[in-house]
PDB file of N, CA and C in Angstrom:
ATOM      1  N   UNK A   1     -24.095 102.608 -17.844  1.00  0.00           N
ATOM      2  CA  UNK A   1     -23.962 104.008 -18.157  1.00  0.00           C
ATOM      3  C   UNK A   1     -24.096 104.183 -19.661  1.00  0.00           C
ATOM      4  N   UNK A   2     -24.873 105.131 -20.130  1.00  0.00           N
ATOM      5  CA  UNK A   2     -24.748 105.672 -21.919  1.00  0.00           C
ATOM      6  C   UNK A   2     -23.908 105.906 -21.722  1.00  0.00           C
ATOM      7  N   UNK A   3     -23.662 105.954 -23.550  1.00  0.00           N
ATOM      8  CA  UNK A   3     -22.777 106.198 -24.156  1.00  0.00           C
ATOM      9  C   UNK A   3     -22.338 107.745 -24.022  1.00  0.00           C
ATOM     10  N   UNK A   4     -23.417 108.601 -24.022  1.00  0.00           N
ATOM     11  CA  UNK A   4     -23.060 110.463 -23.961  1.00  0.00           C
ATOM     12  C   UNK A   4     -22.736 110.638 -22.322  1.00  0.00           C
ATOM     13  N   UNK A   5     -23.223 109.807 -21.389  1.00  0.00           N
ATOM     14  CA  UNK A   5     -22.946 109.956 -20.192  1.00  0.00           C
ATOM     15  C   UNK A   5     -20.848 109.555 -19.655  1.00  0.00           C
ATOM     16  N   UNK A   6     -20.564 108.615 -20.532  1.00  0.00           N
ATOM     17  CA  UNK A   6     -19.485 108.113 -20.356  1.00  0.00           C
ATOM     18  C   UNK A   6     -18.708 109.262 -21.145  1.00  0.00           C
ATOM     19  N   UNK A   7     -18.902 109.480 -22.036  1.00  0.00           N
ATOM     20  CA  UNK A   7     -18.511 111.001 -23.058  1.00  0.00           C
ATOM     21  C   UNK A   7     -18.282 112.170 -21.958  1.00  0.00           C
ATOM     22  N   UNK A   8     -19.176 112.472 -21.120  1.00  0.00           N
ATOM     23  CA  UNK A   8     -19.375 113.506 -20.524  1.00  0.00           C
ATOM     24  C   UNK A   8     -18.123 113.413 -19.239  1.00  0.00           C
ATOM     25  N   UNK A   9     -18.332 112.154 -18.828  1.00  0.00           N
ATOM     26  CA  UNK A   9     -17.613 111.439 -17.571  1.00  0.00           C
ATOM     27  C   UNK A   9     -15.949 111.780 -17.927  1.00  0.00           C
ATOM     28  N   UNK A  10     -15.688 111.874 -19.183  1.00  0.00           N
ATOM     29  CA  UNK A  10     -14.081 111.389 -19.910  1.00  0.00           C
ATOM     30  C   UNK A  10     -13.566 113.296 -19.527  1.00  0.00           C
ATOM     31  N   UNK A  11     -13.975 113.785 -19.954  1.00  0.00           N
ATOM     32  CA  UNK A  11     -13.949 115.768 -20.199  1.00  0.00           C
ATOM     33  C   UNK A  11     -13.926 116.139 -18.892  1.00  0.00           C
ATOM     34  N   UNK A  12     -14.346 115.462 -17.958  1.00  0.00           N
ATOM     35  CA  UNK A  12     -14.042 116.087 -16.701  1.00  0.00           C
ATOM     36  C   UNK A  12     -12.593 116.236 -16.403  1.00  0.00           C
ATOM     37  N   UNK A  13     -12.385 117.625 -15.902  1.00  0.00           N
ATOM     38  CA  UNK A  13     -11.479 118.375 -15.454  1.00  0.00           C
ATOM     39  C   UNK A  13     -11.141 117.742 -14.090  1.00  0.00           C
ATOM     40  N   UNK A  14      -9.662 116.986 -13.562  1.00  0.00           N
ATOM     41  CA  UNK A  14      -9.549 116.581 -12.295  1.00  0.00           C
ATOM     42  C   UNK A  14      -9.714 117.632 -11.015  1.00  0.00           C
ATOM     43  N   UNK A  15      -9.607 119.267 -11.323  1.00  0.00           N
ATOM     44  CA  UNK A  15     -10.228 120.235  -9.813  1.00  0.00           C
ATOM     45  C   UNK A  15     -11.022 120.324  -9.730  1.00  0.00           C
ATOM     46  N   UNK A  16     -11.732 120.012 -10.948  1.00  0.00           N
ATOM     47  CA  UNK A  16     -13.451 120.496 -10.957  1.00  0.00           C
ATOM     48  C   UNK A  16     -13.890 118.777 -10.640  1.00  0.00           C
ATOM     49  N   UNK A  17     -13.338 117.633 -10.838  1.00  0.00           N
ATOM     50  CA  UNK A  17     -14.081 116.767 -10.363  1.00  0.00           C
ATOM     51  C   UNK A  17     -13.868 116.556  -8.335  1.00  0.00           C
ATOM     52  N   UNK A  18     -12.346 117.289  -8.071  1.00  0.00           N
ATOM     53  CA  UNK A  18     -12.245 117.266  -6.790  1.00  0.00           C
ATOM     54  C   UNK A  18     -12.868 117.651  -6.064  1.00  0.00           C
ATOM     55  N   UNK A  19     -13.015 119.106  -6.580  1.00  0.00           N
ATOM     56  CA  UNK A  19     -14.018 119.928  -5.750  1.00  0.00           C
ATOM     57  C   UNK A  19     -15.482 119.647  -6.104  1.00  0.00           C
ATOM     58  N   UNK A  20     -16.130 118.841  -6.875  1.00  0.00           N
ATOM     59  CA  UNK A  20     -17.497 118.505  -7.007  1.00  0.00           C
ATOM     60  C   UNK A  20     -17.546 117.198  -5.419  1.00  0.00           C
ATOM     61  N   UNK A  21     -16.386 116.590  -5.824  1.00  0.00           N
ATOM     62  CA  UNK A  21     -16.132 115.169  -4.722  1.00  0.00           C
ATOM     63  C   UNK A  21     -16.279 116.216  -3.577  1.00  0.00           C
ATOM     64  N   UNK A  22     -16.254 117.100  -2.970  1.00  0.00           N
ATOM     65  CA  UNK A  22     -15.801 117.476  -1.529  1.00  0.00           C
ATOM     66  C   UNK A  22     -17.091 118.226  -1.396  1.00  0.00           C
ATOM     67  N   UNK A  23     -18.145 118.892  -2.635  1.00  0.00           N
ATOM     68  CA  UNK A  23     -19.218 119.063  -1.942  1.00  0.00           C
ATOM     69  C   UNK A  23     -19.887 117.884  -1.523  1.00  0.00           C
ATOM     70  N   UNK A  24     -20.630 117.216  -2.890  1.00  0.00           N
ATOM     71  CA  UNK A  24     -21.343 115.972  -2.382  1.00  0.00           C
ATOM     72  C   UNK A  24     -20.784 115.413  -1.308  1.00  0.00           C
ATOM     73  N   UNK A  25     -19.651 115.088  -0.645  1.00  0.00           N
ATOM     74  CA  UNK A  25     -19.148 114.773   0.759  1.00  0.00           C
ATOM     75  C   UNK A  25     -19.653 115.462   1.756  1.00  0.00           C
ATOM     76  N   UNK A  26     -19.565 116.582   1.378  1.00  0.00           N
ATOM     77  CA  UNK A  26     -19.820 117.529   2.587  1.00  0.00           C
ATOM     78  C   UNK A  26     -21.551 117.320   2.532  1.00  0.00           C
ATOM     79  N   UNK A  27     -22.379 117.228   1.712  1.00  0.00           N
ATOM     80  CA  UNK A  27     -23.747 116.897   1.878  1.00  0.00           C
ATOM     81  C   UNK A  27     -23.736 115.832   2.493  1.00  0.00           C
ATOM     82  N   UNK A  28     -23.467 114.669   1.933  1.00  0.00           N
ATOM     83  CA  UNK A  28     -23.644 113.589   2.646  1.00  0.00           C
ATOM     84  C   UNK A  28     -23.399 113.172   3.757  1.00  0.00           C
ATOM     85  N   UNK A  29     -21.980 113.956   3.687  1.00  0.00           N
ATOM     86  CA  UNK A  29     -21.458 113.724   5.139  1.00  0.00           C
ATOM     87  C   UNK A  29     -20.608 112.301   5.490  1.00  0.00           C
ATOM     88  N   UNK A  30     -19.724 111.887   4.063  1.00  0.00           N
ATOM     89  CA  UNK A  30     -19.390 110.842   4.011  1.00  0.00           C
ATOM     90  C   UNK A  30     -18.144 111.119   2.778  1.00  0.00           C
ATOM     91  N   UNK A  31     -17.157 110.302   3.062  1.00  0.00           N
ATOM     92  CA  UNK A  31     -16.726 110.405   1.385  1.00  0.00           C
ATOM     93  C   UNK A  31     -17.217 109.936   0.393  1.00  0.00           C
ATOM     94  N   UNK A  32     -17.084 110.038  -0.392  1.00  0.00           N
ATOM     95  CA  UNK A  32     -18.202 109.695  -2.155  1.00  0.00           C
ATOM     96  C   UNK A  32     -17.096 109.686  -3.693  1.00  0.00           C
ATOM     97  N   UNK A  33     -17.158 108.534  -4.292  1.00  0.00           N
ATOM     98  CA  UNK A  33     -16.673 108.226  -5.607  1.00  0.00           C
ATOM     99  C   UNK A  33     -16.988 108.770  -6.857  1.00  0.00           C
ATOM    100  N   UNK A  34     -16.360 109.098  -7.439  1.00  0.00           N
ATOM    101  CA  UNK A  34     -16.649 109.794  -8.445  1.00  0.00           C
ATOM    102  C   UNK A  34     -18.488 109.171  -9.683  1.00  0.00           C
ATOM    103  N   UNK A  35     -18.333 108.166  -9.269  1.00  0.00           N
ATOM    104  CA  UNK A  35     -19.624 107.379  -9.748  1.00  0.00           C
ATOM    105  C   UNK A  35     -20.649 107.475  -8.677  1.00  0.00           C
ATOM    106  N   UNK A  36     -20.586 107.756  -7.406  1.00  0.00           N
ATOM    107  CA  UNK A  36     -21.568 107.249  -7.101  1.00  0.00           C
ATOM    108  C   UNK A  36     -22.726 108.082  -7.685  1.00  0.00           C
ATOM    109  N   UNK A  37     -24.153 107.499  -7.757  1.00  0.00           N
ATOM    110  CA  UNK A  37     -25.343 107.964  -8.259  1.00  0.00           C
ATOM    111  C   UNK A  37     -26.216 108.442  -7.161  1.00  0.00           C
ATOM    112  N   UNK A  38     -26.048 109.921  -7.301  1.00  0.00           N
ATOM    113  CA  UNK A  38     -27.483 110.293  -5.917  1.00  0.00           C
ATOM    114  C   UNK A  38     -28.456 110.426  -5.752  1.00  0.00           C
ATOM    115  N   UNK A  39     -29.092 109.195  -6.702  1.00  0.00           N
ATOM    116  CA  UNK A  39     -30.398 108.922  -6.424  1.00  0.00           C
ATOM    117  C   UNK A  39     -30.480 107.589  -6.116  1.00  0.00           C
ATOM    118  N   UNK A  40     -29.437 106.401  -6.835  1.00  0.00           N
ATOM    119  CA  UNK A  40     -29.585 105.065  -6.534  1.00  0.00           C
ATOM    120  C   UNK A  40     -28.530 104.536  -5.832  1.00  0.00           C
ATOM    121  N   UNK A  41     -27.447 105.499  -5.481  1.00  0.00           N
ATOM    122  CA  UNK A  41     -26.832 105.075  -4.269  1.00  0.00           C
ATOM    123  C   UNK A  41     -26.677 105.695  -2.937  1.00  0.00           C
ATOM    124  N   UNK A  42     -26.764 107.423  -3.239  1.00  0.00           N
ATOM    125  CA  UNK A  42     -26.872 107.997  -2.235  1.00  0.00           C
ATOM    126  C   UNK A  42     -28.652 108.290  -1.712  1.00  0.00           C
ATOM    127  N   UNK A  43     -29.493 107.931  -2.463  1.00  0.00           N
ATOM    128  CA  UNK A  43     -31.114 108.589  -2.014  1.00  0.00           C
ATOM    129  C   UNK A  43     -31.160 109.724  -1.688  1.00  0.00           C
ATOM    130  N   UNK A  44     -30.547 110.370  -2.780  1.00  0.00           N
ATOM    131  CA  UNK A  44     -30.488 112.035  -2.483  1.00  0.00           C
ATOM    132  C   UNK A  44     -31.635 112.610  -2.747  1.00  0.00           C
ATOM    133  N   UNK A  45     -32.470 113.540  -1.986  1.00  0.00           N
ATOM    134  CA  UNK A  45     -33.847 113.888  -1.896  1.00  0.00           C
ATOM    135  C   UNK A  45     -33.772 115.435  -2.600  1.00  0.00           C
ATOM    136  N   UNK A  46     -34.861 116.210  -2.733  1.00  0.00           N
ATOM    137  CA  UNK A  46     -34.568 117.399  -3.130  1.00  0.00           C
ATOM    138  C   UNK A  46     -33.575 118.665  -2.318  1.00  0.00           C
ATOM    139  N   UNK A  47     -33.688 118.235  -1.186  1.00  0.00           N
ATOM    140  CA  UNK A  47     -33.604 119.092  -0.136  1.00  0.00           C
ATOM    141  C   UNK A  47     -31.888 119.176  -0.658  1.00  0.00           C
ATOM    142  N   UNK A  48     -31.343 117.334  -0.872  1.00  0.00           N
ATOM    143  CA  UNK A  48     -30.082 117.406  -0.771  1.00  0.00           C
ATOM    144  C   UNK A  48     -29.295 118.414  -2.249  1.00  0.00           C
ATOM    145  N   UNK A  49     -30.193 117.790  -2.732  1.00  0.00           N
ATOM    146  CA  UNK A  49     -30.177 118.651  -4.320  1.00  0.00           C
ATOM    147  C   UNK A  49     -30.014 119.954  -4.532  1.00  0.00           C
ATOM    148  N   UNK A  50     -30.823 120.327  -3.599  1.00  0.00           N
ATOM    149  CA  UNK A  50     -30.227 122.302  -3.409  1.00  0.00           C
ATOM    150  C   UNK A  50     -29.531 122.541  -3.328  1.00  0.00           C
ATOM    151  N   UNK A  51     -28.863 121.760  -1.727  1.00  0.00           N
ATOM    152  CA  UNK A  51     -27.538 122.354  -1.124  1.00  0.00           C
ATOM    153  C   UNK A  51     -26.551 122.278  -2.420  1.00  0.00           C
ATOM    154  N   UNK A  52     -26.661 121.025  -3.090  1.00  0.00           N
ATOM    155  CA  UNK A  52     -25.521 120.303  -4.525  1.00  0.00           C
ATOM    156  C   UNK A  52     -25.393 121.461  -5.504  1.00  0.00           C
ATOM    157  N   UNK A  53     -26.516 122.098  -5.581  1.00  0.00           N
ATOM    158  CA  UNK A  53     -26.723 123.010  -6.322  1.00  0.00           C
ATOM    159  C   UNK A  53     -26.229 124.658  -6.173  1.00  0.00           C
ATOM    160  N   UNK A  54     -26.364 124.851  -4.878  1.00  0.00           N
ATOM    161  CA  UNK A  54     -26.647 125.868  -3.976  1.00  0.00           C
ATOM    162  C   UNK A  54     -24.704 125.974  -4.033  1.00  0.00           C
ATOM    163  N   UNK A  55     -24.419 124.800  -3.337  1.00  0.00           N
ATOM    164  CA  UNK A  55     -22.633 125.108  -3.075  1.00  0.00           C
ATOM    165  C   UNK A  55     -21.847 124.934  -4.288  1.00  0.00           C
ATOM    166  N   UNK A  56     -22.591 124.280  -5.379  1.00  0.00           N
ATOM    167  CA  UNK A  56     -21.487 124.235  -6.648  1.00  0.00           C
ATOM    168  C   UNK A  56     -21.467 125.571  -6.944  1.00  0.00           C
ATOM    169  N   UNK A  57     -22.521 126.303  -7.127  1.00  0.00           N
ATOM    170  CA  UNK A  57     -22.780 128.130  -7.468  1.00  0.00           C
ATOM    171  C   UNK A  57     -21.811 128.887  -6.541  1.00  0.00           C
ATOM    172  N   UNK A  58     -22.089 128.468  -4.796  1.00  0.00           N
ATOM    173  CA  UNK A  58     -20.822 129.408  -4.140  1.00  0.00           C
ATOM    174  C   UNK A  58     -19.534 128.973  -4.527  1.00  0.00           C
ATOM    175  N   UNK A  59     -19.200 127.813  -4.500  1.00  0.00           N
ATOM    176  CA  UNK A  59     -17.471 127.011  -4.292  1.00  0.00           C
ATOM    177  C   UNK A  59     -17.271 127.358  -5.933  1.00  0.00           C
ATOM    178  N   UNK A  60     -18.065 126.868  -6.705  1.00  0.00           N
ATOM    179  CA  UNK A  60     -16.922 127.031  -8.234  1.00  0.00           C
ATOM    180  C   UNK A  60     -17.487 128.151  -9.137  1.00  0.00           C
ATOM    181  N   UNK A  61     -18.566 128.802  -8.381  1.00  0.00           N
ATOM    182  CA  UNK A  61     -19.274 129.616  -9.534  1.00  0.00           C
ATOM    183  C   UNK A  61     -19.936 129.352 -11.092  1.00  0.00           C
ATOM    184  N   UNK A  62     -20.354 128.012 -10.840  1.00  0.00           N
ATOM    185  CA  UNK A  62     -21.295 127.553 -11.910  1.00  0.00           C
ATOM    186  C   UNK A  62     -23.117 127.749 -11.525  1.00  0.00           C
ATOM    187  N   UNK A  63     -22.922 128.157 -12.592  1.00  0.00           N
ATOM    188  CA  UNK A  63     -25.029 127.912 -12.696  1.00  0.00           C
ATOM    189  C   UNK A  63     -24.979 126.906 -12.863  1.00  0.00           C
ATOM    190  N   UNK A  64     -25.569 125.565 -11.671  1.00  0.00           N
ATOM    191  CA  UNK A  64     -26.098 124.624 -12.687  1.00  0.00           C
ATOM    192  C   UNK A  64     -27.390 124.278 -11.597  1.00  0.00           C
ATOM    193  N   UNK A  65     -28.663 123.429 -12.357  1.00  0.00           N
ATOM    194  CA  UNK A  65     -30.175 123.189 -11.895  1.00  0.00           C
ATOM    195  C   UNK A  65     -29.962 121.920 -11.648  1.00  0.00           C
ATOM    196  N   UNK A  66     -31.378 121.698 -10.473  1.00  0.00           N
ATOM    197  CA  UNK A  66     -31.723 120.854 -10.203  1.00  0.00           C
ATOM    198  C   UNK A  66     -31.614 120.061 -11.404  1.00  0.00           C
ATOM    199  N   UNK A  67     -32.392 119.898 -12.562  1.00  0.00           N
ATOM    200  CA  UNK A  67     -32.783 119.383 -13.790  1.00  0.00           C
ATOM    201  C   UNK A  67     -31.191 119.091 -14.493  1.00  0.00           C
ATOM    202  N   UNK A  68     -29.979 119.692 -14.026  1.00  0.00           N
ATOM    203  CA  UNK A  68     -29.070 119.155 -14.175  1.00  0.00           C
ATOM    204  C   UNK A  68     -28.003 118.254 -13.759  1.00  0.00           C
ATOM    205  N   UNK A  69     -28.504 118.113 -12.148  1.00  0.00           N
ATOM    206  CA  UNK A  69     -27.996 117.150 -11.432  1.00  0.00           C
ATOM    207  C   UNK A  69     -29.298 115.906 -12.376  1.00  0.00           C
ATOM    208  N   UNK A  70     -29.763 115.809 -12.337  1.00  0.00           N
ATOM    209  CA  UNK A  70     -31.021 114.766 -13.067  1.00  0.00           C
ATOM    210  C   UNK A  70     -30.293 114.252 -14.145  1.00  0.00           C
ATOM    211  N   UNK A  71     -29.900 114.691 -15.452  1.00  0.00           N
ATOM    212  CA  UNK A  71     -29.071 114.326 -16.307  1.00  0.00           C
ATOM    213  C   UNK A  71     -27.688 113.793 -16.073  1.00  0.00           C
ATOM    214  N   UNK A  72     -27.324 114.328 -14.972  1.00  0.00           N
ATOM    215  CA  UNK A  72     -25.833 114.304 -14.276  1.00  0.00           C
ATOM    216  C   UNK A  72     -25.323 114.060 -13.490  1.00  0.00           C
ATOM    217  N   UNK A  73     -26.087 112.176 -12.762  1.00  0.00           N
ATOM    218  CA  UNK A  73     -26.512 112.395 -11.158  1.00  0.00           C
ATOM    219  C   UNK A  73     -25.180 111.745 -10.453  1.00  0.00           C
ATOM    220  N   UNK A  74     -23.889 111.913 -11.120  1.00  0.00           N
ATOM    221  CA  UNK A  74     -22.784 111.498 -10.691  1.00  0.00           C
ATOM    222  C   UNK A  74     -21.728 112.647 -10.074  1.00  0.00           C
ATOM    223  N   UNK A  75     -21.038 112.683  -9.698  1.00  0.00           N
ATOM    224  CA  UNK A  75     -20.358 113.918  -9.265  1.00  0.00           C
ATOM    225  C   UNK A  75     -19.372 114.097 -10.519  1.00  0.00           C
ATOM    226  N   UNK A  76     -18.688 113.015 -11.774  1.00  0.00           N
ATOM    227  CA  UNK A  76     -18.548 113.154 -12.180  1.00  0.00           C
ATOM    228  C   UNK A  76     -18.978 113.538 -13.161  1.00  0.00           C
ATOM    229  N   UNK A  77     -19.933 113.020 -13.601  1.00  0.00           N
ATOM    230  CA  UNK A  77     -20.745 113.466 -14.493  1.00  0.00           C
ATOM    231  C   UNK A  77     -21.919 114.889 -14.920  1.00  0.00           C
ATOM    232  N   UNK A  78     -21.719 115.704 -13.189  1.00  0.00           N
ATOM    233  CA  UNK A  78     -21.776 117.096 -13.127  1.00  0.00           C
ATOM    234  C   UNK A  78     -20.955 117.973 -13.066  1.00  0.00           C
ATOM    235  N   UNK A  79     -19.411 117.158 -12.381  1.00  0.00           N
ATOM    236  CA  UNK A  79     -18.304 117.951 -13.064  1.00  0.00           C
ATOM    237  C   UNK A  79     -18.032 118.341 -14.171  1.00  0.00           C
ATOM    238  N   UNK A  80     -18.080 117.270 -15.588  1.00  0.00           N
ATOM    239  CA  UNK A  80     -18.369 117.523 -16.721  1.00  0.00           C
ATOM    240  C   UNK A  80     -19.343 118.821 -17.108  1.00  0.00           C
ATOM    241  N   UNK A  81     -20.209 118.531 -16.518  1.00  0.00           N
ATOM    242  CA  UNK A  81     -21.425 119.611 -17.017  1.00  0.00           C
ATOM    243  C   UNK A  81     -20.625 121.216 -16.400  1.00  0.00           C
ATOM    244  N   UNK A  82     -20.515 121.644 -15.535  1.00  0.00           N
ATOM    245  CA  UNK A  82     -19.474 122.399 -15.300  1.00  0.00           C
ATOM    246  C   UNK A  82     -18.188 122.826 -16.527  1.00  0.00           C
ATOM    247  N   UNK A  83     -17.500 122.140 -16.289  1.00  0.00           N
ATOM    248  CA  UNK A  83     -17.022 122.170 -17.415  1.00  0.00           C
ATOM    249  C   UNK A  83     -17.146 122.775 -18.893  1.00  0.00           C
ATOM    250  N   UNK A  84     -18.243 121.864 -19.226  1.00  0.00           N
ATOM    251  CA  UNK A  84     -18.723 122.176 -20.405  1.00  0.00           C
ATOM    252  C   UNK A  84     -19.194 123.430 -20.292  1.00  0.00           C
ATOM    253  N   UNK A  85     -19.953 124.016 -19.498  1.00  0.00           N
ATOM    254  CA  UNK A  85     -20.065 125.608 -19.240  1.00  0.00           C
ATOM    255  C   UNK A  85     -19.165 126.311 -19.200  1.00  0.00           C
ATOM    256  N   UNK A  86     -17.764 126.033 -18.338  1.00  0.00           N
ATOM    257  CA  UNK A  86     -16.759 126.832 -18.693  1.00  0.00           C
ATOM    258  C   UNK A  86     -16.128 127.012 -20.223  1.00  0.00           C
ATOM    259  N   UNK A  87     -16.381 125.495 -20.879  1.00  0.00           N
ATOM    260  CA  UNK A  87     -15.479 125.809 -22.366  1.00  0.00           C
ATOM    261  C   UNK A  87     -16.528 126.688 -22.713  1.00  0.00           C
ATOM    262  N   UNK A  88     -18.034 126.896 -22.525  1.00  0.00           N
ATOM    263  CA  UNK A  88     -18.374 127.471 -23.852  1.00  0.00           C
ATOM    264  C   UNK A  88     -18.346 128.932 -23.270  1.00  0.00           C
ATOM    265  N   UNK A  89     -17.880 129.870 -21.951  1.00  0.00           N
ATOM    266  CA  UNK A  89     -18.380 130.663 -21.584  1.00  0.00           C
ATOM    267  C   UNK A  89     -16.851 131.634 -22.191  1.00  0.00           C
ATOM    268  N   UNK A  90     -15.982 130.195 -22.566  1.00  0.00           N
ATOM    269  CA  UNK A  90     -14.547 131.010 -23.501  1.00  0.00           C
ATOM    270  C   UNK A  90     -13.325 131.305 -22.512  1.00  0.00           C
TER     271      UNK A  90
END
């Protein structure tokens, strides 16, 4: 893992990493670790990527993109990104 990725990983908020854990579950359809990677452990395809996308927008009310699960392909590490939208939105 980088160094800004492990940075990002630390700032995560534990509801916002829970509730990131219980979508990707609910996609997968499995429970899932805060690391796992959904491209090199889960083979998450685009399709799955929407829904990731699609339910973080209904369940926590974040904008976040495809192109940001890409940077962020951990549940933790999109919790963070979350996050970081909330600090800057004040």
């Amino acid at each position: 893992m980088q160094g800004g990725q492990e940075a990002m990983q630390a700032t995560s908020d534990a509801p916002t990493l829970s509730a990131m854990l219980a979508i990707w579950s609910q996609v997968f359809e499995r429970e899932l670790g805060p690391d796992d990677d959904f491209f090199l452990d889960l083979d998450g395809d685009s399709m799955a990527a929407l829904q990731v996308v699609n339910l973080i927008e209904d369940e926590l009310g974040a904008e976040v993109t495809v192109s940001d699960l890409f940077q962020g392909p951990t549940p933790a590490l999109l919790a963070a990104v979350v996050d970081g939208q909330r600090s800057a939105d004040g």
